[in-house]
PDB file of N, CA and C in Angstrom:
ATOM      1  N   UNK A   1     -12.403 -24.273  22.305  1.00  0.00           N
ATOM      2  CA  UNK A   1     -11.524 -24.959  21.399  1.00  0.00           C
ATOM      3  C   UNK A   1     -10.922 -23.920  20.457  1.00  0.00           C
ATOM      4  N   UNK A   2      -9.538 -23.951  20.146  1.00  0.00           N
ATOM      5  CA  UNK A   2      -9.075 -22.917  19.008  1.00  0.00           C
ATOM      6  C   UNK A   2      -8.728 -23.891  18.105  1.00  0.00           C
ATOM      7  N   UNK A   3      -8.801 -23.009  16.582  1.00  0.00           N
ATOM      8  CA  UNK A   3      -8.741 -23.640  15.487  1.00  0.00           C
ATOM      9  C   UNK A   3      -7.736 -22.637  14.638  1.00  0.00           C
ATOM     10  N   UNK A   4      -6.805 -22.745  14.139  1.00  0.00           N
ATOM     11  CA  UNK A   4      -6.098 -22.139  13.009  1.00  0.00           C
ATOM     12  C   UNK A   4      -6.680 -22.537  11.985  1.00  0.00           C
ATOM     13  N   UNK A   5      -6.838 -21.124  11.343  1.00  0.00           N
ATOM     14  CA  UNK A   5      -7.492 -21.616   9.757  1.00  0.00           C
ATOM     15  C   UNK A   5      -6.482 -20.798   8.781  1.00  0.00           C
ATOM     16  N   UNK A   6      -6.212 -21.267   7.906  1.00  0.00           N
ATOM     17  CA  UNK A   6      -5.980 -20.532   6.633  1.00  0.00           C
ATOM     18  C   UNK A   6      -6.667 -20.455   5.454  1.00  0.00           C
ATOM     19  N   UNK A   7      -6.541 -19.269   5.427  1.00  0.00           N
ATOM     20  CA  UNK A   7      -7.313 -18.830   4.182  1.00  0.00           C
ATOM     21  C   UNK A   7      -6.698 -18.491   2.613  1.00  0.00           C
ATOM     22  N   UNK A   8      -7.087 -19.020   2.021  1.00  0.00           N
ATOM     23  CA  UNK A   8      -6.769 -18.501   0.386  1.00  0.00           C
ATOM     24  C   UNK A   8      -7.895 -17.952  -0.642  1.00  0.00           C
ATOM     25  N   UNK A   9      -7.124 -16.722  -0.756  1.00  0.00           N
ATOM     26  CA  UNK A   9      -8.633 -16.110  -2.126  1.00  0.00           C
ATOM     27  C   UNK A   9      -8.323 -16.133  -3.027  1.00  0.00           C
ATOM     28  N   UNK A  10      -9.732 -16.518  -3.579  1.00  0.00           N
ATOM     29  CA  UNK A  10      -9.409 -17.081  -4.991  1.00  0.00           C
ATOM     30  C   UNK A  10     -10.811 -15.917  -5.569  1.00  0.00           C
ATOM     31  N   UNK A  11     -10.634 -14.764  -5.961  1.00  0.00           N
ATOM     32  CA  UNK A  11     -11.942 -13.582  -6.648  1.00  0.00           C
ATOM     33  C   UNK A  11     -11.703 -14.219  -8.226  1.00  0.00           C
ATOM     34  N   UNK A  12     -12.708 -14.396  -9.069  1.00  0.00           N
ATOM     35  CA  UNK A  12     -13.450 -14.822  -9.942  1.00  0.00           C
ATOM     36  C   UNK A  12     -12.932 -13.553 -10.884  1.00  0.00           C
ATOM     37  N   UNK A  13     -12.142 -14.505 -12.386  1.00  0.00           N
ATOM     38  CA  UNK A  13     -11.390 -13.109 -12.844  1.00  0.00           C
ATOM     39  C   UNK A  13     -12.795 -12.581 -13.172  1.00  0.00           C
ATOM     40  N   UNK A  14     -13.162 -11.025 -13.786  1.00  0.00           N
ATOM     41  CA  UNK A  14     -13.804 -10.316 -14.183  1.00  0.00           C
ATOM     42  C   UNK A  14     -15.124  -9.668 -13.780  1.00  0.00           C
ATOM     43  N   UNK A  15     -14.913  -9.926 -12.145  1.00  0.00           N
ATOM     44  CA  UNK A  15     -15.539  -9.741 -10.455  1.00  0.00           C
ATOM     45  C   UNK A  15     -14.985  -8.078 -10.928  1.00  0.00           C
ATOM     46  N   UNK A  16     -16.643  -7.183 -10.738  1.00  0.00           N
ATOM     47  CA  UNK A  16     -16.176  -6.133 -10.817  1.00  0.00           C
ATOM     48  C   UNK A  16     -15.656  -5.086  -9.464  1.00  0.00           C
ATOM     49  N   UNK A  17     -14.414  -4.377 -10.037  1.00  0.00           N
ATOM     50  CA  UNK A  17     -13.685  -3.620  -8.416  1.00  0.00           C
ATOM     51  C   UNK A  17     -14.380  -3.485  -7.608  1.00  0.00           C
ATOM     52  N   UNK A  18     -15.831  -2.723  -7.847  1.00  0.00           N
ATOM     53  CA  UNK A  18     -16.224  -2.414  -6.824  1.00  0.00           C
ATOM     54  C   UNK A  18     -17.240  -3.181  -6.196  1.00  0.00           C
ATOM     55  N   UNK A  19     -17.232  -4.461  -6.631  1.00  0.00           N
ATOM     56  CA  UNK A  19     -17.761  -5.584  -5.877  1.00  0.00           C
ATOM     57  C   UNK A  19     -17.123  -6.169  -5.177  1.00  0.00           C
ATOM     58  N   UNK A  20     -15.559  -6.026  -5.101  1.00  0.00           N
ATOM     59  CA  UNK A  20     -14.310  -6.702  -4.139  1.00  0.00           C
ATOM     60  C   UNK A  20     -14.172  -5.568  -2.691  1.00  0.00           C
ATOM     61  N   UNK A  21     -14.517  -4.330  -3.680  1.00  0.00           N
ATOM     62  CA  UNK A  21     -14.269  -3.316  -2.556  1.00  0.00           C
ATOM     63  C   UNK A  21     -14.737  -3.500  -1.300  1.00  0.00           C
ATOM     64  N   UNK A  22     -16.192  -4.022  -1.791  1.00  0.00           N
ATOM     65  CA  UNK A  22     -17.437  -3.837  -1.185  1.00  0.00           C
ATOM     66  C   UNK A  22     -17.630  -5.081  -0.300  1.00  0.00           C
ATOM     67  N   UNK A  23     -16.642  -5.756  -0.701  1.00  0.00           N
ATOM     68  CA  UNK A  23     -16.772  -7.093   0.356  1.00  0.00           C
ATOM     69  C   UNK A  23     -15.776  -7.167   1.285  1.00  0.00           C
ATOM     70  N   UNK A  24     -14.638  -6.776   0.438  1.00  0.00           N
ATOM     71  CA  UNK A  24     -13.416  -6.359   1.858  1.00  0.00           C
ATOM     72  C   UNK A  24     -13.638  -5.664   2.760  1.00  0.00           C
ATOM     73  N   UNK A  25     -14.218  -4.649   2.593  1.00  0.00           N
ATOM     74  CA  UNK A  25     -14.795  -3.305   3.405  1.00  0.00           C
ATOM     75  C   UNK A  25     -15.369  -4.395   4.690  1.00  0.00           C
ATOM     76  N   UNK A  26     -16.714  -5.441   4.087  1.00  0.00           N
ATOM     77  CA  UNK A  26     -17.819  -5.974   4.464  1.00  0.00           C
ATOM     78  C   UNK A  26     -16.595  -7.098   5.797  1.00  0.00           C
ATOM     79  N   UNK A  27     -15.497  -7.617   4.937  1.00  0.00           N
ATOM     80  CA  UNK A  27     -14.942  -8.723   6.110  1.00  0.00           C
ATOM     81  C   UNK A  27     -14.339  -7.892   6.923  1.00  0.00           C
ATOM     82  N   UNK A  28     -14.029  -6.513   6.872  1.00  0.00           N
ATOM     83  CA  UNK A  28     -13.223  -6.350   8.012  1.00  0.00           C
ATOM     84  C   UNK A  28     -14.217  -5.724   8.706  1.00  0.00           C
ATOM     85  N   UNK A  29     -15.006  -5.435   9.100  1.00  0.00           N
ATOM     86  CA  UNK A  29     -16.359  -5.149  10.004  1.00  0.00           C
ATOM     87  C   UNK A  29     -16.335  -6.530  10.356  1.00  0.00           C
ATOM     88  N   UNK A  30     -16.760  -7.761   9.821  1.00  0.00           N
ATOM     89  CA  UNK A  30     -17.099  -8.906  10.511  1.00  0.00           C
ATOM     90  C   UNK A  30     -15.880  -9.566  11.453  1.00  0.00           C
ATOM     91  N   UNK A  31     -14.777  -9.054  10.259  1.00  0.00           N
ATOM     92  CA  UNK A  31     -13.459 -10.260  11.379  1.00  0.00           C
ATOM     93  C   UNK A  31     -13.701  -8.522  12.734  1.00  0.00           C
ATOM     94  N   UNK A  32     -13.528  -7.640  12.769  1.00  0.00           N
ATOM     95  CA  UNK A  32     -14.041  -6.927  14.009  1.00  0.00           C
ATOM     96  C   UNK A  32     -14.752  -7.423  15.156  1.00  0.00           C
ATOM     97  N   UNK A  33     -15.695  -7.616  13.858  1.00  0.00           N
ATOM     98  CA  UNK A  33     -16.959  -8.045  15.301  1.00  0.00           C
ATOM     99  C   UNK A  33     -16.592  -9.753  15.704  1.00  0.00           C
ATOM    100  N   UNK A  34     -16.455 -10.490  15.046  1.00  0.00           N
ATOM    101  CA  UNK A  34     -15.823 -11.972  15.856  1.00  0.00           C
ATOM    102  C   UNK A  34     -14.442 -11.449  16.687  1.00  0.00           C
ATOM    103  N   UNK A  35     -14.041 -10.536  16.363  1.00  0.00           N
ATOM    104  CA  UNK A  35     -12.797 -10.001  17.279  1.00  0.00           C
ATOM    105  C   UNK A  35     -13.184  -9.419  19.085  1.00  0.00           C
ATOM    106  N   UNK A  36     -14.377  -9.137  18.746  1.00  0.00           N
ATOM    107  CA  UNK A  36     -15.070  -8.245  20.097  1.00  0.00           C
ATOM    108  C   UNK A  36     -15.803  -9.199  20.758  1.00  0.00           C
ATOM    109  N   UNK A  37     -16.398 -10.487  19.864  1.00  0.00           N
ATOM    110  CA  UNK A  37     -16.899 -11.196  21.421  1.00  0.00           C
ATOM    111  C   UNK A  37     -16.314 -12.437  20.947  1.00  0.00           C
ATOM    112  N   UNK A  38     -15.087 -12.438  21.238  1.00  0.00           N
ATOM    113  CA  UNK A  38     -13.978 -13.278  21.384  1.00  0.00           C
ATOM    114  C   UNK A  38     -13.235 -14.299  21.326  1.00  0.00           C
ATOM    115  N   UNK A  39     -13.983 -14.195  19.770  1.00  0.00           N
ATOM    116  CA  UNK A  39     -14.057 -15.775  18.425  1.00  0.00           C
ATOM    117  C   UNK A  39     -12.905 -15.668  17.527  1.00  0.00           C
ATOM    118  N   UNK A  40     -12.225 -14.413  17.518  1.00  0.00           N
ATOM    119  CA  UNK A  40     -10.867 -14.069  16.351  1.00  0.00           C
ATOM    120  C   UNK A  40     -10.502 -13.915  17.290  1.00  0.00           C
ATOM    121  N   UNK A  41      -8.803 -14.645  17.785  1.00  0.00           N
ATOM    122  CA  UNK A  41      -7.596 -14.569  18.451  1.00  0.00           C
ATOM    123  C   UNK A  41      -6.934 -13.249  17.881  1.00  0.00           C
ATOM    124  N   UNK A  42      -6.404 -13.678  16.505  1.00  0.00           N
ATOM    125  CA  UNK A  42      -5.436 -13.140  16.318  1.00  0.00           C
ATOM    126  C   UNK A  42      -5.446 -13.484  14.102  1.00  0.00           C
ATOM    127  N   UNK A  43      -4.438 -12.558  13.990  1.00  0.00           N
ATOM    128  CA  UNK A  43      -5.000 -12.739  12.192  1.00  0.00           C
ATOM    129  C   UNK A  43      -3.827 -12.119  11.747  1.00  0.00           C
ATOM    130  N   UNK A  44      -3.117 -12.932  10.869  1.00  0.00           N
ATOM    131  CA  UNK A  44      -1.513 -12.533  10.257  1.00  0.00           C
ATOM    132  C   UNK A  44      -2.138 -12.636   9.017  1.00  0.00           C
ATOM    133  N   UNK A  45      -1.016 -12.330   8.017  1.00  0.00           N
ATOM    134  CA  UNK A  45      -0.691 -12.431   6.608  1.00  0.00           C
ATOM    135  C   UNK A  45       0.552 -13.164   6.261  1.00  0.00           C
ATOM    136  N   UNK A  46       0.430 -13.831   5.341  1.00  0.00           N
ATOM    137  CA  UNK A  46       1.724 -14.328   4.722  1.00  0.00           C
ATOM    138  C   UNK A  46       2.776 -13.661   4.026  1.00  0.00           C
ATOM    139  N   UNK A  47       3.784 -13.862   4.029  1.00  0.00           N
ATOM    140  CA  UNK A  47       4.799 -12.748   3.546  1.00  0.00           C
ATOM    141  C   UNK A  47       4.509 -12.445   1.895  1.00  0.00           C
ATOM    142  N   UNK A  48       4.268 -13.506   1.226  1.00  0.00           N
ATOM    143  CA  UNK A  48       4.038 -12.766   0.238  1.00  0.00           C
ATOM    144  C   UNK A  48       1.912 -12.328  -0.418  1.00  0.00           C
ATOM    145  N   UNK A  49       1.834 -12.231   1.073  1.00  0.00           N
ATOM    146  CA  UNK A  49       0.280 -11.776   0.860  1.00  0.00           C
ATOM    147  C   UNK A  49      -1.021 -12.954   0.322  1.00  0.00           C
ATOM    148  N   UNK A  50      -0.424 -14.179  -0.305  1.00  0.00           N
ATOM    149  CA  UNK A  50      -1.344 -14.703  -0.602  1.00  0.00           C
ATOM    150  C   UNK A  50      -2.108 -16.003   0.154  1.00  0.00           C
ATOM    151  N   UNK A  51      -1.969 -15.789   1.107  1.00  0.00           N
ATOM    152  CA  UNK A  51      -2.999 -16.459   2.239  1.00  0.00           C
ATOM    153  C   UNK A  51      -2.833 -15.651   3.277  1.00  0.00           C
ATOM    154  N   UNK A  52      -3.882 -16.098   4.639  1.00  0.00           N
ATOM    155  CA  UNK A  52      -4.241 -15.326   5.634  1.00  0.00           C
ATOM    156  C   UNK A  52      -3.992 -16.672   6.485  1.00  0.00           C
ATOM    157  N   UNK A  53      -4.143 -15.833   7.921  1.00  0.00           N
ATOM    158  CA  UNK A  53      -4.010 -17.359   9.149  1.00  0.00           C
ATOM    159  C   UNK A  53      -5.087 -16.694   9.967  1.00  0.00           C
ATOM    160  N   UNK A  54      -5.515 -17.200  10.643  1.00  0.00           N
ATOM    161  CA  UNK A  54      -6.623 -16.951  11.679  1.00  0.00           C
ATOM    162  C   UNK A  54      -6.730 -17.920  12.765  1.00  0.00           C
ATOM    163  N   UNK A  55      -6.638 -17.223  13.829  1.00  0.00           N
ATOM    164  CA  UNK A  55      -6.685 -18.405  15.217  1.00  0.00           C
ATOM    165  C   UNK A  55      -8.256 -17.472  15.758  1.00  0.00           C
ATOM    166  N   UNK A  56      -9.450 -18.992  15.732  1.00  0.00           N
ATOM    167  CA  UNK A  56     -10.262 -18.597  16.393  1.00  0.00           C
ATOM    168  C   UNK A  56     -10.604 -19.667  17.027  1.00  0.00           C
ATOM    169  N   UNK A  57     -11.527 -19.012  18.052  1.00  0.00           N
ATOM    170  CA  UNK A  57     -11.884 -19.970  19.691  1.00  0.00           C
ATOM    171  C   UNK A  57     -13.439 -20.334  18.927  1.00  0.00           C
ATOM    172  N   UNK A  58     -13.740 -21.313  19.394  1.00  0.00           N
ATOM    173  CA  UNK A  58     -15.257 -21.810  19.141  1.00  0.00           C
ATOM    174  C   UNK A  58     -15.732 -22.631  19.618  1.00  0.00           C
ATOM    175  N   UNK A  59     -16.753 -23.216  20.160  1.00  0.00           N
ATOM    176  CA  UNK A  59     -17.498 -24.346  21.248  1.00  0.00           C
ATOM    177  C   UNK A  59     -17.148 -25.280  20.462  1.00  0.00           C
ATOM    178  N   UNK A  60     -17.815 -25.492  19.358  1.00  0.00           N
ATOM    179  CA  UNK A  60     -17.970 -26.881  18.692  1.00  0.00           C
ATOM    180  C   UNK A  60     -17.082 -26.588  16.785  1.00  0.00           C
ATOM    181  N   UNK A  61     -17.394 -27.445  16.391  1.00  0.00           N
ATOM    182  CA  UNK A  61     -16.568 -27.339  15.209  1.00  0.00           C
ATOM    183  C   UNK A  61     -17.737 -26.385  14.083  1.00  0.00           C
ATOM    184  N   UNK A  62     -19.169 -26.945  14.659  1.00  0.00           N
ATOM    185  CA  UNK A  62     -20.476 -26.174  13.550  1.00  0.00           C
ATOM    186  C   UNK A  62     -20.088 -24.720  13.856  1.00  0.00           C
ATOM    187  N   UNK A  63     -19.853 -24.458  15.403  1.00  0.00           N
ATOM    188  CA  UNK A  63     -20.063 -22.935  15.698  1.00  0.00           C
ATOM    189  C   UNK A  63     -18.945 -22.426  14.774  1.00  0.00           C
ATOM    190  N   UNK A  64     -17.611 -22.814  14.612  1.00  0.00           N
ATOM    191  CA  UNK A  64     -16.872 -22.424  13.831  1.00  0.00           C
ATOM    192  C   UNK A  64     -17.291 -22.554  12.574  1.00  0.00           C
ATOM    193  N   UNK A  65     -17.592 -23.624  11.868  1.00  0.00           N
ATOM    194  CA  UNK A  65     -18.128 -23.150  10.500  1.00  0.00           C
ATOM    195  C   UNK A  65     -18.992 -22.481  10.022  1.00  0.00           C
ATOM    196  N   UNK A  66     -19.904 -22.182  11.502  1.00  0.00           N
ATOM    197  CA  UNK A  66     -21.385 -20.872  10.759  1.00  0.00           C
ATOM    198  C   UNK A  66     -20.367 -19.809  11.228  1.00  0.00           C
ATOM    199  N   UNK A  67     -19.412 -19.561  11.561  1.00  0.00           N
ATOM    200  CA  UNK A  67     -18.967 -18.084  11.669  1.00  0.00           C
ATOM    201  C   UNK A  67     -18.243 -18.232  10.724  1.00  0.00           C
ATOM    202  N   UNK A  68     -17.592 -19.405  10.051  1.00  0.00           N
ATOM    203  CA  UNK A  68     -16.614 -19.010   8.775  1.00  0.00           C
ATOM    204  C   UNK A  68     -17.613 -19.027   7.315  1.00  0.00           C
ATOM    205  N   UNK A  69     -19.086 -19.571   7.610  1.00  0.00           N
ATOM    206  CA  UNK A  69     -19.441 -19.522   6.468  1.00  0.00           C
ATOM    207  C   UNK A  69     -20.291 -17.781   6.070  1.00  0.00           C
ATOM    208  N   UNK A  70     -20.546 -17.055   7.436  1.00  0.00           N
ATOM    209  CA  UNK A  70     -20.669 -15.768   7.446  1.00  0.00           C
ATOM    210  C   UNK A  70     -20.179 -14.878   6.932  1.00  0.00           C
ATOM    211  N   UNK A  71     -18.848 -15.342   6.503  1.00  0.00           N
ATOM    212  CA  UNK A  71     -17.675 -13.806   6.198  1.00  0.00           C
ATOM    213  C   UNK A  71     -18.078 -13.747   4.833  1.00  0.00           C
ATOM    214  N   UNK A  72     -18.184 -12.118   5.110  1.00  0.00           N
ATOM    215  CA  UNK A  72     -18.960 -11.489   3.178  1.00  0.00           C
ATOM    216  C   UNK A  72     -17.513 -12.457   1.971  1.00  0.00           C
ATOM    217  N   UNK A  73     -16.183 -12.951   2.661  1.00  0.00           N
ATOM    218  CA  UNK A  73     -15.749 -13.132   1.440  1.00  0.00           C
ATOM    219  C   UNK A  73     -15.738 -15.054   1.198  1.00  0.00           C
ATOM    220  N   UNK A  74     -16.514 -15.589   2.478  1.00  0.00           N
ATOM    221  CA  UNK A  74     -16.894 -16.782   1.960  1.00  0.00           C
ATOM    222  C   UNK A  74     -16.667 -17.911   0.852  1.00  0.00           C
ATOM    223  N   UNK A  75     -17.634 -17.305  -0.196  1.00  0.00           N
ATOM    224  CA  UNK A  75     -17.405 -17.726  -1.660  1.00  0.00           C
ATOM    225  C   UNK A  75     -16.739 -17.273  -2.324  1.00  0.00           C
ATOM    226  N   UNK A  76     -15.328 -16.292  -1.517  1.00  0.00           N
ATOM    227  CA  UNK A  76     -14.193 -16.297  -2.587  1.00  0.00           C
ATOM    228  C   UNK A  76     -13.076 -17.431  -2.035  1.00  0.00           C
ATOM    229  N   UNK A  77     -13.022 -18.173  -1.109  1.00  0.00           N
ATOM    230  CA  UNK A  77     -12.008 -18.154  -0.131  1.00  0.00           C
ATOM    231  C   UNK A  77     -12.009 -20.034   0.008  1.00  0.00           C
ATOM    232  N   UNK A  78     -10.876 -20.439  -0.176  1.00  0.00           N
ATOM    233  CA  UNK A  78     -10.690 -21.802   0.575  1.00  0.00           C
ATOM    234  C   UNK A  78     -10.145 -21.617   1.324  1.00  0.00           C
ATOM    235  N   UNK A  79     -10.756 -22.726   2.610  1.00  0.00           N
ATOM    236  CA  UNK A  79     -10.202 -22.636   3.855  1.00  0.00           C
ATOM    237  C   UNK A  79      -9.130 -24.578   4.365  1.00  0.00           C
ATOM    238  N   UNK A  80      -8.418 -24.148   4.852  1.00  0.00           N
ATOM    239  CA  UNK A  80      -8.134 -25.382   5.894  1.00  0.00           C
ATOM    240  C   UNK A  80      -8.036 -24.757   7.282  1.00  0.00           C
ATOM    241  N   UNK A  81      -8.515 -26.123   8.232  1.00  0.00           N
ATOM    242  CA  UNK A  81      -9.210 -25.364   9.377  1.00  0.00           C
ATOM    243  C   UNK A  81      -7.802 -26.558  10.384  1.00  0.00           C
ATOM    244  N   UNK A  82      -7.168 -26.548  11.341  1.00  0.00           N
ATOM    245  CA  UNK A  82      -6.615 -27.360  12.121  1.00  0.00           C
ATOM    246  C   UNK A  82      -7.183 -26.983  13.562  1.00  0.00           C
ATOM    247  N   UNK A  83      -7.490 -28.180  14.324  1.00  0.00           N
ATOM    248  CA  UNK A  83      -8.298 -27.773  15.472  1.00  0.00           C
ATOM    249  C   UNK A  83      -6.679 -27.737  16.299  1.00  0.00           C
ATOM    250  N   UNK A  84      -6.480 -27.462  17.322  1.00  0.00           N
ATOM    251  CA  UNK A  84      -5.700 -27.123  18.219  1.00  0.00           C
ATOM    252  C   UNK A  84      -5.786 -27.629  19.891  1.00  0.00           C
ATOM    253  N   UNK A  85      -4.813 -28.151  20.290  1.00  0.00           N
ATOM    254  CA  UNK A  85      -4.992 -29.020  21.617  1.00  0.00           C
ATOM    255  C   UNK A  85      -3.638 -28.087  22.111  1.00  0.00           C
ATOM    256  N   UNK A  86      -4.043 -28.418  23.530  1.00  0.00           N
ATOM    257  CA  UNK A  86      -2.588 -28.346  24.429  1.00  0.00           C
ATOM    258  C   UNK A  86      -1.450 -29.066  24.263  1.00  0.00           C
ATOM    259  N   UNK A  87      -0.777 -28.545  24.385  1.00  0.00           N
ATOM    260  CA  UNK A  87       0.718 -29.296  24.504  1.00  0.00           C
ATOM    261  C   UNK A  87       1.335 -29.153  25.386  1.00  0.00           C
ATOM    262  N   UNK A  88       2.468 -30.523  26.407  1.00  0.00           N
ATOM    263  CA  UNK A  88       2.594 -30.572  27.766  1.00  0.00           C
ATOM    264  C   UNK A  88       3.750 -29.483  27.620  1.00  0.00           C
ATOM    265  N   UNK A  89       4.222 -29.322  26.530  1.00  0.00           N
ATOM    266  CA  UNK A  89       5.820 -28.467  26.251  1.00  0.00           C
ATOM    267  C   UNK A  89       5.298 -26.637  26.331  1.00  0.00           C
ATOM    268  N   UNK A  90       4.145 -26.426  26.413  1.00  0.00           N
ATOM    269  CA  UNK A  90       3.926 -25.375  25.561  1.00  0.00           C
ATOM    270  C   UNK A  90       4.159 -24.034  26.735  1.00  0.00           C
ATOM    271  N   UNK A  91       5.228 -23.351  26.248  1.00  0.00           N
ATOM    272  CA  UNK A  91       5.549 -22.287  27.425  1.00  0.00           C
ATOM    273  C   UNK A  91       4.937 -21.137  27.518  1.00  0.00           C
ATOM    274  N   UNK A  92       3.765 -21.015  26.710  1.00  0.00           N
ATOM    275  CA  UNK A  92       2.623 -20.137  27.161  1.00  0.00           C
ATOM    276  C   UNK A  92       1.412 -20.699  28.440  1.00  0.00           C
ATOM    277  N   UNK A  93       1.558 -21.839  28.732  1.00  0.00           N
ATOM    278  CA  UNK A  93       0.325 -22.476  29.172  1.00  0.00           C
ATOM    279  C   UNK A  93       0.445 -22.467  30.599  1.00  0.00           C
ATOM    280  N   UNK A  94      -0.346 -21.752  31.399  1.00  0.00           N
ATOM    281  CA  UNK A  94      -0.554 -21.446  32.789  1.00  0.00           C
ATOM    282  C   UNK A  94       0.510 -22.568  33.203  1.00  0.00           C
ATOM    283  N   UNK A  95       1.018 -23.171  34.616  1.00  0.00           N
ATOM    284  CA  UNK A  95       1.774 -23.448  34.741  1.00  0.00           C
ATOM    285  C   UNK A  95       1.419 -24.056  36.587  1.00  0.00           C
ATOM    286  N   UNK A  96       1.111 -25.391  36.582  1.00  0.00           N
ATOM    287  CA  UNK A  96       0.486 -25.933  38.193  1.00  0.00           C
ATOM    288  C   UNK A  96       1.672 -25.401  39.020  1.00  0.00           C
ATOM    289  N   UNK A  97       1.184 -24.978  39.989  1.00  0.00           N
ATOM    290  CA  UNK A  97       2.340 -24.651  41.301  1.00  0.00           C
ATOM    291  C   UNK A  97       2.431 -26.178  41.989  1.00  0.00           C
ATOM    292  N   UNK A  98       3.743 -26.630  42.360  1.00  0.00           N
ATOM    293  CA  UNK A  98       3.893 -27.599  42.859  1.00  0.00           C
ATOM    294  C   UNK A  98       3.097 -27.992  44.482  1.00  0.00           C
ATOM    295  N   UNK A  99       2.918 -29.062  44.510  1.00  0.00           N
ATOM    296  CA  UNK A  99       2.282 -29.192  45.558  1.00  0.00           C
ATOM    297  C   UNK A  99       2.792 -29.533  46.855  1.00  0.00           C
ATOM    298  N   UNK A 100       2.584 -28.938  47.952  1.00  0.00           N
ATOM    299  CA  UNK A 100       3.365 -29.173  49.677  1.00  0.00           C
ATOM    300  C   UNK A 100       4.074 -30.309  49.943  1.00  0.00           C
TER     301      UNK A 100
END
């Protein structure tokens, strides 16, 4: 199942630098590793930087939330999550060869 999520951070004013450092550092090792066994699709930014998008694959909806409740920036971050279905229009989607 894929899910688009967006993300918004919200760091706690007077969160010291090098406690932000230290966690950004920390999510991009993790969005890595959900990147390598093949739970992060894909991960944009918004033009003016203040949200994130994330397309990830996941069995069930829990498996997705214990991997979103994992990321070192967690408790800075609201999420909305949209689960994702096929669509009969969709011109990425393999494509039946007609039949004899």
């Amino acid at each position: 199942m894929e899910n688009l999520v967006e993300f918004e951070l919200h760091i706690r004013v007077g969160t010291p630098k090098t406690a932000v450092s230290r966690r950004l550092a920390a999510e991009a090792v993790a969005a890595a590793k959900l990147a390598e066994q093949g739970h992060l699709i894909r991960l944009w930014k918004t033009p003016d930087e203040s949200r994130a998008l994330g397309l990830f694959r996941a069995d069930t909806r829990a498996e997705l939330d214990a991997f979103l409740a994992d990321l070192p920036l967690y408790d800075w971050m609201h999420m909305t999550v949209t689960v994702l279905g096929p669509h009969p229009n969709d011109p990425g989607a393999p494509q039946e060869m007609p039949g004899p």
